[in-house]
C-alpha atoms as a PDB file:
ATOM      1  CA  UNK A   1       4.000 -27.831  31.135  1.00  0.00           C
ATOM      2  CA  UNK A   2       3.253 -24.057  30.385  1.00  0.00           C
ATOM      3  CA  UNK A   3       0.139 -22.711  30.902  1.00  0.00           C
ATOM      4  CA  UNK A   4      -1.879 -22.393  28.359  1.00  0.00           C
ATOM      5  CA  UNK A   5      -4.851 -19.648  28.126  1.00  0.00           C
ATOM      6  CA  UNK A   6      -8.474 -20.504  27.781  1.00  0.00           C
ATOM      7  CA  UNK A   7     -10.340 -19.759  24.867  1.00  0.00           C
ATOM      8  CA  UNK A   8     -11.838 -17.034  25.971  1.00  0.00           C
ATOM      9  CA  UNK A   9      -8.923 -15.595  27.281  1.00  0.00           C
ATOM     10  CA  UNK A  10      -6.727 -16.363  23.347  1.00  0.00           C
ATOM     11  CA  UNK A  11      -9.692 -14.853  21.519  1.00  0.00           C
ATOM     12  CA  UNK A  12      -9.316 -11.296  23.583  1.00  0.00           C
ATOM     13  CA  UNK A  13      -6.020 -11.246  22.969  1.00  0.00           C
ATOM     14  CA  UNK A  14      -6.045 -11.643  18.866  1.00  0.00           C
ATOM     15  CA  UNK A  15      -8.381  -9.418  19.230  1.00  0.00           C
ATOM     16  CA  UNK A  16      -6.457  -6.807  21.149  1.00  0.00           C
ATOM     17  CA  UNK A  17      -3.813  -7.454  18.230  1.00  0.00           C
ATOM     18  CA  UNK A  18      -5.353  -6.231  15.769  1.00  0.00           C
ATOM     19  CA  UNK A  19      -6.906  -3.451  17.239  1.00  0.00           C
ATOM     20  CA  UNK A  20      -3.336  -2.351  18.428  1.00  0.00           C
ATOM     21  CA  UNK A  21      -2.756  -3.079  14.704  1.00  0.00           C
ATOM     22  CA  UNK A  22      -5.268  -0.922  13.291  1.00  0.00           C
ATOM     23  CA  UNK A  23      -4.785   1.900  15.617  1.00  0.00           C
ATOM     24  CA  UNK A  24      -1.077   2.083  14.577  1.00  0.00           C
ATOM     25  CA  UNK A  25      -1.712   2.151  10.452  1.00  0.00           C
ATOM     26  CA  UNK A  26      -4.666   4.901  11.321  1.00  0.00           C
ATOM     27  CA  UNK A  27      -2.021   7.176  13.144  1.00  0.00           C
ATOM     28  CA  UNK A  28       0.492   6.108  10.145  1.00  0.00           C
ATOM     29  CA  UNK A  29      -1.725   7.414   7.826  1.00  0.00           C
ATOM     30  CA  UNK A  30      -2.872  10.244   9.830  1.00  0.00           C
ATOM     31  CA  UNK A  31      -6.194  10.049   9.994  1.00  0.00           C
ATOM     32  CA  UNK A  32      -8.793  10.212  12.442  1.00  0.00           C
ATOM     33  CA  UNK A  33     -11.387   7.227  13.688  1.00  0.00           C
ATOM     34  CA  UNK A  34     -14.106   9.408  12.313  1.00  0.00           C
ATOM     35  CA  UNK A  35     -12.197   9.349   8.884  1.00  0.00           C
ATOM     36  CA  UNK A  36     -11.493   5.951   8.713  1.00  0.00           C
ATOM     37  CA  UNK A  37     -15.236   5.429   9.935  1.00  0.00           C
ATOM     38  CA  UNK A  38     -16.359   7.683   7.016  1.00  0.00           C
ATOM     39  CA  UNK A  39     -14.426   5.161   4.517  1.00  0.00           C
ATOM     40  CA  UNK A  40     -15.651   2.023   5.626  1.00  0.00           C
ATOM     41  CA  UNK A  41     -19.239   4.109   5.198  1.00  0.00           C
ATOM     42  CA  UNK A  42     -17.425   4.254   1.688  1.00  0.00           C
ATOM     43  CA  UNK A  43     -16.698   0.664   1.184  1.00  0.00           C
ATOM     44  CA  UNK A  44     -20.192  -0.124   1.486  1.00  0.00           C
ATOM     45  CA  UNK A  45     -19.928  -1.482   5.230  1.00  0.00           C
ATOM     46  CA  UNK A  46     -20.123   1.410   7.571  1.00  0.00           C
ATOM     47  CA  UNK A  47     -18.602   0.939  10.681  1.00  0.00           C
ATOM     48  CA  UNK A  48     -19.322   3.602  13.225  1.00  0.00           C
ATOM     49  CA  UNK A  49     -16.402   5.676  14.767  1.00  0.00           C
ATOM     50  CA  UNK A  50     -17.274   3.928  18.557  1.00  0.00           C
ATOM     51  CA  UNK A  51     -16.991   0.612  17.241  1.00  0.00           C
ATOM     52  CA  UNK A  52     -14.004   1.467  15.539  1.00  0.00           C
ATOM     53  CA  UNK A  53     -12.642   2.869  18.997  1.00  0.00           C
ATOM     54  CA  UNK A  54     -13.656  -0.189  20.906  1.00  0.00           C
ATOM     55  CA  UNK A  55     -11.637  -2.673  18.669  1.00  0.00           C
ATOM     56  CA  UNK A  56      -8.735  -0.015  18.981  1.00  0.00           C
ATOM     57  CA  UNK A  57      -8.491  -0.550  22.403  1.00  0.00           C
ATOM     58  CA  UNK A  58      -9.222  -3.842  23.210  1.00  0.00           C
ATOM     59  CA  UNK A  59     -12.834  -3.522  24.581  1.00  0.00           C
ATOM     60  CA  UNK A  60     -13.911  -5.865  22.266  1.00  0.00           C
ATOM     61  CA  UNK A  61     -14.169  -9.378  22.520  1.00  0.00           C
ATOM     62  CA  UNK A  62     -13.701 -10.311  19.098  1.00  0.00           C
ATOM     63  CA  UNK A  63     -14.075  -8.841  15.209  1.00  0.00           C
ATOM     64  CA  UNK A  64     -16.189 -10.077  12.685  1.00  0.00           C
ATOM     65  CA  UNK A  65     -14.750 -10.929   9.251  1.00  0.00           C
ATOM     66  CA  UNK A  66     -16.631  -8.280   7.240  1.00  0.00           C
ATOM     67  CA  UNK A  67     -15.056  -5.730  10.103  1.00  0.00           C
ATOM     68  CA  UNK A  68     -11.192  -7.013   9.202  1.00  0.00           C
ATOM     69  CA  UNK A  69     -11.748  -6.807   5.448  1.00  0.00           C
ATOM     70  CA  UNK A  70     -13.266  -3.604   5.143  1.00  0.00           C
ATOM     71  CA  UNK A  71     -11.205  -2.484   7.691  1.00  0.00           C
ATOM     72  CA  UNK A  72      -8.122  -3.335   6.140  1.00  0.00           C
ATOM     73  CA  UNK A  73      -8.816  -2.007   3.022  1.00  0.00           C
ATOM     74  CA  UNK A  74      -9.452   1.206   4.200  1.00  0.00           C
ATOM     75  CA  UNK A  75      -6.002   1.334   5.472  1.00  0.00           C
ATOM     76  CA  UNK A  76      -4.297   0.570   2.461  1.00  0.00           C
ATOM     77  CA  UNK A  77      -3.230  -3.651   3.759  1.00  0.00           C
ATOM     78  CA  UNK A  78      -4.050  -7.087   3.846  1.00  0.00           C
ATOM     79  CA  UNK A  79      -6.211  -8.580   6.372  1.00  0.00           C
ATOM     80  CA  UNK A  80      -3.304 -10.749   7.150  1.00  0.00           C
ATOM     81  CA  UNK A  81      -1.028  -7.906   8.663  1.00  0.00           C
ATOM     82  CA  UNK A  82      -3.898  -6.956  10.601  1.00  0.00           C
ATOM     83  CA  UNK A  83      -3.848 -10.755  12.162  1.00  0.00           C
ATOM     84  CA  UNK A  84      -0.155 -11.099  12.178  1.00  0.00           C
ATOM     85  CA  UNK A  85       1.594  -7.185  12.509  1.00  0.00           C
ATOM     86  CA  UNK A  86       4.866  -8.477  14.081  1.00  0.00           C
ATOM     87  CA  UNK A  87       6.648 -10.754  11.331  1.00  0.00           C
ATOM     88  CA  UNK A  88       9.210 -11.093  14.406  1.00  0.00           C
ATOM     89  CA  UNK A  89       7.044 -12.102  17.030  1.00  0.00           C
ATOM     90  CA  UNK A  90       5.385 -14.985  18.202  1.00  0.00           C
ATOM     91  CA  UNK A  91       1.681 -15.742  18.312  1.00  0.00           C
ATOM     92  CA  UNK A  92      -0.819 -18.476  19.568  1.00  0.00           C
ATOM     93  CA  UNK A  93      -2.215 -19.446  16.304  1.00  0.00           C
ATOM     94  CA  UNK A  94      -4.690 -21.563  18.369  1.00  0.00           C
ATOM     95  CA  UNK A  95      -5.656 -21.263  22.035  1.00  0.00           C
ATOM     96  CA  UNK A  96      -3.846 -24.456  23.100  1.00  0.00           C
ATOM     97  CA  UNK A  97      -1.259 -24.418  20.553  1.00  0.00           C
ATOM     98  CA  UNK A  98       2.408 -22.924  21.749  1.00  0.00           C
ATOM     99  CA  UNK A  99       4.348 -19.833  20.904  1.00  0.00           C
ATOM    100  CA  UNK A 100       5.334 -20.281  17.082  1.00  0.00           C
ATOM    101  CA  UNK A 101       6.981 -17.527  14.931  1.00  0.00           C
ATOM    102  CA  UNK A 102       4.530 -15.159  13.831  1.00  0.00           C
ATOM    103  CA  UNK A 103       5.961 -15.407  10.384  1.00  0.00           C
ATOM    104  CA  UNK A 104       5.315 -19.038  10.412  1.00  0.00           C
ATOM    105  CA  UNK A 105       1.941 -18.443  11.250  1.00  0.00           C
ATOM    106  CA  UNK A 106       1.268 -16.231   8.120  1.00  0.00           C
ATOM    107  CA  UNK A 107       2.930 -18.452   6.105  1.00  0.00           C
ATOM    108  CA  UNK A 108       0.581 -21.494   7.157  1.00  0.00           C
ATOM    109  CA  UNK A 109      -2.313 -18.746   7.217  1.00  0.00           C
ATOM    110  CA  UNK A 110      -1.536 -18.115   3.476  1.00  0.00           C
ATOM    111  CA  UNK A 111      -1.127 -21.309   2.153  1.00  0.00           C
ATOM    112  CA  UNK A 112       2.627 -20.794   1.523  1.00  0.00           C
ATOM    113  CA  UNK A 113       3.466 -22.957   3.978  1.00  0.00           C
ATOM    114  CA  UNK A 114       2.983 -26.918   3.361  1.00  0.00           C
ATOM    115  CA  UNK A 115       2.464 -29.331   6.483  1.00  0.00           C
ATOM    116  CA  UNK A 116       0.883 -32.085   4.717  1.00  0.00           C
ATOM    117  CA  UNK A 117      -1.360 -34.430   6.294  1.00  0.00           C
ATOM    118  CA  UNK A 118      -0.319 -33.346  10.037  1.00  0.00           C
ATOM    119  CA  UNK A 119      -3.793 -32.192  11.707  1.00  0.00           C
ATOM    120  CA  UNK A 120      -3.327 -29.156  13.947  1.00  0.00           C
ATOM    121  CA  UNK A 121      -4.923 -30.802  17.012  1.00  0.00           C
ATOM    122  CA  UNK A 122      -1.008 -32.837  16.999  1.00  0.00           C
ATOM    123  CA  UNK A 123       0.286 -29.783  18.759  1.00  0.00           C
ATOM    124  CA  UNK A 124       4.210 -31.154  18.561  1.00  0.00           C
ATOM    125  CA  UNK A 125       3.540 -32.776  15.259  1.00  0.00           C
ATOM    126  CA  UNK A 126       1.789 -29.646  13.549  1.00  0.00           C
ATOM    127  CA  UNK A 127       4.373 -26.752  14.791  1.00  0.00           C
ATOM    128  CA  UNK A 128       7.035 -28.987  13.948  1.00  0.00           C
ATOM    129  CA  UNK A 129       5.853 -28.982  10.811  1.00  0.00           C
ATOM    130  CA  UNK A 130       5.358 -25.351  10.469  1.00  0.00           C
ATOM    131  CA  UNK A 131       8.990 -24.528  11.807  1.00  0.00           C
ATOM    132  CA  UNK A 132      10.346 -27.350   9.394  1.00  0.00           C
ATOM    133  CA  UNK A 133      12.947 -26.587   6.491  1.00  0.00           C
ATOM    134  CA  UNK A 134      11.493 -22.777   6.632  1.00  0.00           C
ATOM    135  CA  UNK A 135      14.103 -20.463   4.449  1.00  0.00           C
ATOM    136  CA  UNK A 136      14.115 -17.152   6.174  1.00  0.00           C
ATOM    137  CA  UNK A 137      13.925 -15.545   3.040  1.00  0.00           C
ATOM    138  CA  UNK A 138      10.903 -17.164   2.159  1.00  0.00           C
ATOM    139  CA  UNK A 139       9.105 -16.643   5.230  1.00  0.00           C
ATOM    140  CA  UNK A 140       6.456 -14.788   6.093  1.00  0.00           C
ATOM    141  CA  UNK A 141       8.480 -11.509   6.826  1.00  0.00           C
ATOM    142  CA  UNK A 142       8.953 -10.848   3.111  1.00  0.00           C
ATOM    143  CA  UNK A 143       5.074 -11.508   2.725  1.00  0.00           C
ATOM    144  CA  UNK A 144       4.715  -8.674   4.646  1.00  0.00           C
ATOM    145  CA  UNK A 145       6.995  -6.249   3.807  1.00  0.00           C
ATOM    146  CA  UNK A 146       6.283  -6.531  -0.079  1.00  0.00           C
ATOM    147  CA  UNK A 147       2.463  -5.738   1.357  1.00  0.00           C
ATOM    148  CA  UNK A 148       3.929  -2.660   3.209  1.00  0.00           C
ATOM    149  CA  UNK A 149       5.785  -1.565   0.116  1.00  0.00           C
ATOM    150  CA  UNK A 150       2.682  -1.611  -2.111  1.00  0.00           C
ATOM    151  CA  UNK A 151       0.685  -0.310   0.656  1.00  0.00           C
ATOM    152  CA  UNK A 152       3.343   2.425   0.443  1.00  0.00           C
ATOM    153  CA  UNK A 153       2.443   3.068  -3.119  1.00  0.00           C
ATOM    154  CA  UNK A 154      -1.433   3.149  -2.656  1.00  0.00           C
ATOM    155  CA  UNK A 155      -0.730   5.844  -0.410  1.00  0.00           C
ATOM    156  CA  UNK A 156       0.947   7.759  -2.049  1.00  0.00           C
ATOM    157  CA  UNK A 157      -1.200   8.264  -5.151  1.00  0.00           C
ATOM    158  CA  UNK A 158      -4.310   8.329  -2.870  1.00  0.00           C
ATOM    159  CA  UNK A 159      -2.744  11.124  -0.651  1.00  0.00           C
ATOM    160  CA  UNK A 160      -1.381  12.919  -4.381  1.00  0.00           C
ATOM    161  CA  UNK A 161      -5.580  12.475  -5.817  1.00  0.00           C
ATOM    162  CA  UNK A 162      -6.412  14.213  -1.934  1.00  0.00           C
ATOM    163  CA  UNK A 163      -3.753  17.010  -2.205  1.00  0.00           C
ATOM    164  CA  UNK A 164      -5.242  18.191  -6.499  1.00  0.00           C
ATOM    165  CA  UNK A 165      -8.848  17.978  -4.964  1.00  0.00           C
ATOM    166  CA  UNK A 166      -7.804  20.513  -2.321  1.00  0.00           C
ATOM    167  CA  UNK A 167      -6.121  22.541  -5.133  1.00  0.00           C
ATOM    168  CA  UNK A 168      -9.243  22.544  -7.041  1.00  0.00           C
ATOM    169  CA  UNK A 169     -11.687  23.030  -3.957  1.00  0.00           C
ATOM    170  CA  UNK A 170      -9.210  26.226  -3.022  1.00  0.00           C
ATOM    171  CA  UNK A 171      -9.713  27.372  -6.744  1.00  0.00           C
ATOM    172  CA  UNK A 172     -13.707  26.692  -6.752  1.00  0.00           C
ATOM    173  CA  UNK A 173     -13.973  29.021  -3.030  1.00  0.00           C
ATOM    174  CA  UNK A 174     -11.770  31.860  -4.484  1.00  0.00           C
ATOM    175  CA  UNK A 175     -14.004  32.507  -7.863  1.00  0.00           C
ATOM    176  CA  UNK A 176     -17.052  32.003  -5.065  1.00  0.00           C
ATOM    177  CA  UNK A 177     -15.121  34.120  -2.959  1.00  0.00           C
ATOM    178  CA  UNK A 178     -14.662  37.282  -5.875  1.00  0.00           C
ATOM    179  CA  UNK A 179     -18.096  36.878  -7.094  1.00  0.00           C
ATOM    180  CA  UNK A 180     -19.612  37.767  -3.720  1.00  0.00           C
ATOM    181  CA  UNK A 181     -16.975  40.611  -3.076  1.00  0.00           C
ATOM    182  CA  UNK A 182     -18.353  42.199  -6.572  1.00  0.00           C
ATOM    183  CA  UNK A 183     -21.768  41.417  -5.309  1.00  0.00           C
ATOM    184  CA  UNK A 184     -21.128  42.907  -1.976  1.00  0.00           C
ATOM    185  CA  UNK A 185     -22.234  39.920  -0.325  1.00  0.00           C
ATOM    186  CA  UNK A 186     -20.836  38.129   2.794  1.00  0.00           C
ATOM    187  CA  UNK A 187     -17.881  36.390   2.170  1.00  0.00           C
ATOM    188  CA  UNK A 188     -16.670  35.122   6.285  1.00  0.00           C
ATOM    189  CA  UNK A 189     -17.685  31.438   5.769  1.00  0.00           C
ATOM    190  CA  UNK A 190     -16.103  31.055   2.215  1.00  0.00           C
ATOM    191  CA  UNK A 191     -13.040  32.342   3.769  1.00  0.00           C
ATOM    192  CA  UNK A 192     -13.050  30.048   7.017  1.00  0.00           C
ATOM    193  CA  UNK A 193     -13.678  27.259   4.236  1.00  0.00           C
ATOM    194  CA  UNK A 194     -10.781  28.519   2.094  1.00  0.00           C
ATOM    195  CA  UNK A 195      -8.335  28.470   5.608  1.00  0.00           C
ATOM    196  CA  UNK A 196      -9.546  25.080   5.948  1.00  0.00           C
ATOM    197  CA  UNK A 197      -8.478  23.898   2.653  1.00  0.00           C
ATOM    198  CA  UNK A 198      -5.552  25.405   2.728  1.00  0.00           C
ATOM    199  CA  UNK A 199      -4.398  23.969   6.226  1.00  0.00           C
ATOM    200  CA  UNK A 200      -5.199  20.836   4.370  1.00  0.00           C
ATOM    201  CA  UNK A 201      -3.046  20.989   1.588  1.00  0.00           C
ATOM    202  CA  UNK A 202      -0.344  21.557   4.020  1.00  0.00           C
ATOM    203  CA  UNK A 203      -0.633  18.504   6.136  1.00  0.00           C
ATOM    204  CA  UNK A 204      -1.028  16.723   2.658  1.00  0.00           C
ATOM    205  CA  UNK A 205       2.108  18.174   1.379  1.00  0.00           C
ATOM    206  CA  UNK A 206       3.534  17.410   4.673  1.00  0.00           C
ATOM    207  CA  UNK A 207       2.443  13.423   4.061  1.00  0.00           C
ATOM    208  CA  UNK A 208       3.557  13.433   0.103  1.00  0.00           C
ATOM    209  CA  UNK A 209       7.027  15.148   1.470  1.00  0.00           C
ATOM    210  CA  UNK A 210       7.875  12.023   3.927  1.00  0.00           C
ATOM    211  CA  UNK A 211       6.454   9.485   1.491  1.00  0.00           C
ATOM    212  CA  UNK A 212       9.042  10.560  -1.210  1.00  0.00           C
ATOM    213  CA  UNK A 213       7.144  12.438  -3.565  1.00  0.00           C
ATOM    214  CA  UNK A 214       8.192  15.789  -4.942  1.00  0.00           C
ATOM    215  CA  UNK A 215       5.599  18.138  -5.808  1.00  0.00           C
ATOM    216  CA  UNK A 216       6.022  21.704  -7.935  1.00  0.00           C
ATOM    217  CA  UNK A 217       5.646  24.914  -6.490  1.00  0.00           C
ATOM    218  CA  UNK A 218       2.251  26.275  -6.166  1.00  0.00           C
ATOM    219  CA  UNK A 219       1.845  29.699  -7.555  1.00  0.00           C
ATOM    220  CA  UNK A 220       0.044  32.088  -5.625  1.00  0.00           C
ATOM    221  CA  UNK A 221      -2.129  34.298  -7.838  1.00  0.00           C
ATOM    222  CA  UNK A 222      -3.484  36.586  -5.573  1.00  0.00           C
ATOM    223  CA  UNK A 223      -3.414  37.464  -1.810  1.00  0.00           C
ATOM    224  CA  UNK A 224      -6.646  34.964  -1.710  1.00  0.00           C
ATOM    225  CA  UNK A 225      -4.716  32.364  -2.721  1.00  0.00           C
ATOM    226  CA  UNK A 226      -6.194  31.582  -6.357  1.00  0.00           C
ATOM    227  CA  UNK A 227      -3.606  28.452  -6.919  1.00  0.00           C
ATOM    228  CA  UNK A 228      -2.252  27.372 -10.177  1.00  0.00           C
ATOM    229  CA  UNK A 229      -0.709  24.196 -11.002  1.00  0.00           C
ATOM    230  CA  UNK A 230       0.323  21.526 -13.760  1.00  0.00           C
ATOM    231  CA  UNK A 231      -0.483  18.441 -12.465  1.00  0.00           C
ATOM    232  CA  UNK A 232       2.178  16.608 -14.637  1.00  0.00           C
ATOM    233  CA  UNK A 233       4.911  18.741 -13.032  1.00  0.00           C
ATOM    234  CA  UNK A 234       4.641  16.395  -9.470  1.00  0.00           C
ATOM    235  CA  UNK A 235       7.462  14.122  -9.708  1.00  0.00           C
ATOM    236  CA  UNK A 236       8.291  10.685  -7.375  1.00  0.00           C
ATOM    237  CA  UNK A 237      11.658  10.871  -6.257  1.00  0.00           C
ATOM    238  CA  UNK A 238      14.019   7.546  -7.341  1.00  0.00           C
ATOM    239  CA  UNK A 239      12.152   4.566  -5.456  1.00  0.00           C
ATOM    240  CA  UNK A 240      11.555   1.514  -6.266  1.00  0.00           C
ATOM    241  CA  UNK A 241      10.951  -1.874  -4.072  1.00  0.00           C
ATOM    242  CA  UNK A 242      14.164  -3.622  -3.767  1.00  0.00           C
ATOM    243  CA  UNK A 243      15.232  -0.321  -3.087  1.00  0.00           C
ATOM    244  CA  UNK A 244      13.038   0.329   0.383  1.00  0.00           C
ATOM    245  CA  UNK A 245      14.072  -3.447   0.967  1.00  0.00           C
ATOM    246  CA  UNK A 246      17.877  -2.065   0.615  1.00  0.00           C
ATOM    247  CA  UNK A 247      17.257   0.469   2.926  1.00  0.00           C
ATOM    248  CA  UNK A 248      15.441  -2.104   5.383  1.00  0.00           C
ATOM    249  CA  UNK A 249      17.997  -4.564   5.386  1.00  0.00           C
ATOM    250  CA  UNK A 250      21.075  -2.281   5.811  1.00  0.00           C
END
C-alpha cells in the first residue's frame, strides 16, 4: 500500500500550495509583497508584508481562512484557485485520501460535483465517486479558466483606473511644479515625484499593452511633461471569452 503522509506532514504541503500559488499571481500582476500587503490593509484585513512572505515560501504551517479570502481578492481570483492552481494535477484532498485529479477535487470542493451518500472516510468508495461519469468539459478545468478569464478582465480595468490616476497625479505635480518656478521656490522633490510617476505610467502601459488594451497617444505639452488625454479614446482590442478559450485550446 502507498504511503500515505501524516497530517502534519498533508497540512504543510496545502499550505506550501498556495503560497507557491499566491507568489505566482503577485509576480503575474507585478506587484510587490509590500503592495499586495498594502491592499489587504485595504480590504479591511491587513496582512503584514512578512506574513505575506512566510506563506509565499512555505514557512508556514498553515493559513487561516480570513488570510485566503482577503488574499485572493486582492489578486483578482477565487479562493478556490488558490487551493487547487493546477486543474491538471493531482492533490490529496485529505491526508489519508489518494492522489485524485485536482479538477475533481474543485469540482467536489464547489459543490458541482455529486457523490451522494458516500462518506469521505470510504477512501475507494468516495474517489470512486468523485472520478465517476466526470465529462471533461464539465470538470473543474473550465471552473477555472472562466475564473482566469474574468480575473483577466478585473485587471485590466483596475490597471486602466491605475494608469488615468498617474495621468492626473503627473498633471497635479506639473501646475505644482510651474507655480514654484514663478515663485522661485525649490522645485527638486516635485520633479523626483514627477520621474516617479512617469516611470509608472510606463510599466502600466507596459501591463495594459500585454493584457490587450490599446491606449491613445499621450500628448506631451511641454518639456515637463504636462499630459493631455481623452479618456474615451482607450480602446480594448477584439477579445472576448470563448475567444481566449480558442486561443487556449488550439
Amino acid at each position: 500500500m502507498e504511503n500515505m503522509p501524516d497530517p502534519k506532514e498533508w497540512a504543510a504541503a496545502r499550505a506550501r500550495v498556495v503560497g507557491e500559488a499566491v507568489a505566482e499571481r503577485r509576480k503575474e500582476l507585478g506587484i510587490s509583497a509590500a503592495e499586495l500587503a498594502s491592499r489587504t490593509e485595504q480590504l479591511g484585513y491587513p496582512m503584514a508584508r512578512g506574513a505575506i512572505a512566510k506563506i509565499e515560501t512555505g514557512r508556514r504551517q498553515g493559513i487561516e481562512v480570513a488570510e485566503l479570502t482577503v488574499l485572493a481578492t486582492a489578486l483578482y481570483m477565487p479562493p478556490v484557485a488558490l487551493l487547487y492552481p493546477r486543474p491538471d494535477g493531482a492533490t490529496r484532498y485529505l491526508p489519508l485520501s489518494r492522489p485524485v485529479g485536482e479538477d475533481r477535487a474543485i469540482r467536489w470542493f464547489t459543490g458541482q460535483q455529486d457523490i451522494g451518500s458516500v462518506r469521505p472516510w470510504d477512501q475507494a468508495r468516495f474517489v470512486e465517486a468523485l472520478e465517476a461519469g466526470i465529462d471533461p468539459e464539465e470538470a473543474g478545468e473550465p471552473i477555472v479558466r472562466g475564473a482566469r478569464l474574468f480575473n483577466t478582465a478585473a485587471e485590466r480595468m483596475t490597471t486602466l483606473v491605475s494608469w488615468g490616476e498617474a495621468i492626473d497625479e503627473a498633471n497635479r505635480l506639473t501646475r505644482q511644479i510651474d507655480i514654484a518656478a514663478g515663485r522661485g521656490d525649490e522645485t527638486k522633490g516635485m520633479t523626483a515625484q514627477l520621474r516617479d510617476v512617469e516611470s509608472e505610467r510606463t510599466r502600466l502601459e507596459s501591463v495594459l499593452s500585454a493584457l490587450g488594451v490599446q491606449l491613445p497617444k499621450v500628448t506631451v505639452v511641454d518639456e515637463r511633461l504636462d499630459w493631455t488625454v481623452e479618456r474615451s479614446q482607450f480602446s480594448i482590442s477584439s477579445w472576448s471569452p470563448a475567444d481566449e478559450v480558442g486561443d487556449e485550446d488550439a
